[in-house]
Protein backbone atom coordinates (compact mmCIF):
# COMPACT_ATOMS: atom_id res chain seq x y z
CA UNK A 1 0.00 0.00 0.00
CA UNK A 2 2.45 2.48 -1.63
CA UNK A 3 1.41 6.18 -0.44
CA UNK A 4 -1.08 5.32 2.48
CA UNK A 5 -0.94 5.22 6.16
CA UNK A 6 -2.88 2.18 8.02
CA UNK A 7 -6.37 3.63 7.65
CA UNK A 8 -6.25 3.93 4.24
CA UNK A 9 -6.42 7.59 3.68
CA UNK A 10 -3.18 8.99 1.51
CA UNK A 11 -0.53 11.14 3.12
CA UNK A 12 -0.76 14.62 2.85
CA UNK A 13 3.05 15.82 2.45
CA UNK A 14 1.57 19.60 3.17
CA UNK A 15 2.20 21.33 6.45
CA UNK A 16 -1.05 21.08 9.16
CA UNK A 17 -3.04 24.16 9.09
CA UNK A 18 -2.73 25.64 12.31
CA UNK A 19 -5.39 27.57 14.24
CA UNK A 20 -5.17 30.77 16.82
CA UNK A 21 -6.23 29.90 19.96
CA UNK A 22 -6.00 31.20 23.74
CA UNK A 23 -4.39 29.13 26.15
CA UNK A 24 -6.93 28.05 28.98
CA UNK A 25 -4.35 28.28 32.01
CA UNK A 26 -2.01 30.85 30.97
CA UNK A 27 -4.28 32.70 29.01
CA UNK A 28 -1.49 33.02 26.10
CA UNK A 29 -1.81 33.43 22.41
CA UNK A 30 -1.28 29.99 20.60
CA UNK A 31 -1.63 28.26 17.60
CA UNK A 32 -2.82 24.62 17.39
CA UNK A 33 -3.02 21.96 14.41
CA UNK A 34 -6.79 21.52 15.10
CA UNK A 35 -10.11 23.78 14.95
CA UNK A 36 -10.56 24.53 18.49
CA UNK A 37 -13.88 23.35 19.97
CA UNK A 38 -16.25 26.40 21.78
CA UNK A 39 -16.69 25.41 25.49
CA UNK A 40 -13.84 22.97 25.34
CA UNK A 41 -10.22 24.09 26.80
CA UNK A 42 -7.11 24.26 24.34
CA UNK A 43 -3.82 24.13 26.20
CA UNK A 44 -0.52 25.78 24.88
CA UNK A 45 2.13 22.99 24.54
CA UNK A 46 3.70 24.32 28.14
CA UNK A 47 0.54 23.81 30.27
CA UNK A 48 -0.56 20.74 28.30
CA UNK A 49 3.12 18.77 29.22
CA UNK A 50 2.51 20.22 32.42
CA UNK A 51 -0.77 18.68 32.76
CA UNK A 52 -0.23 15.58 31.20
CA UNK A 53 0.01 12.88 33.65
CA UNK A 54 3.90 11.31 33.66
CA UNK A 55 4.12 7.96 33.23
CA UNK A 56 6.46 5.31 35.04
């Protein structure tokens, strides 16, 4: 399967659109490779490793 990743939709060589977004702890500026959801938070990537839970 030349050209496909395993659920059978093609690559897309093209860089991720990113989208503005505020950052729910920090309250920061930030951009983010999906469509943020209304009502949902978006982290910046320094609160979201800080909230991510660490694994052993």
């Amino acid at each position: 399967m030349e050209g496909r990743n395993r659920s059978g939709g093609r690559f897309n060589d093209s860089p991720r659109e990113m989208h503005k977004a505020t950052c729910a702890d920090c309250k920061n500026e930030c951009e983010v490779p999906f469509k943020p959801t209304e009502g949902k938070p978006v982290y910046c990537k320094e609160c979201f490793s800080k909230r991510k839970p660490q694994r052993f």
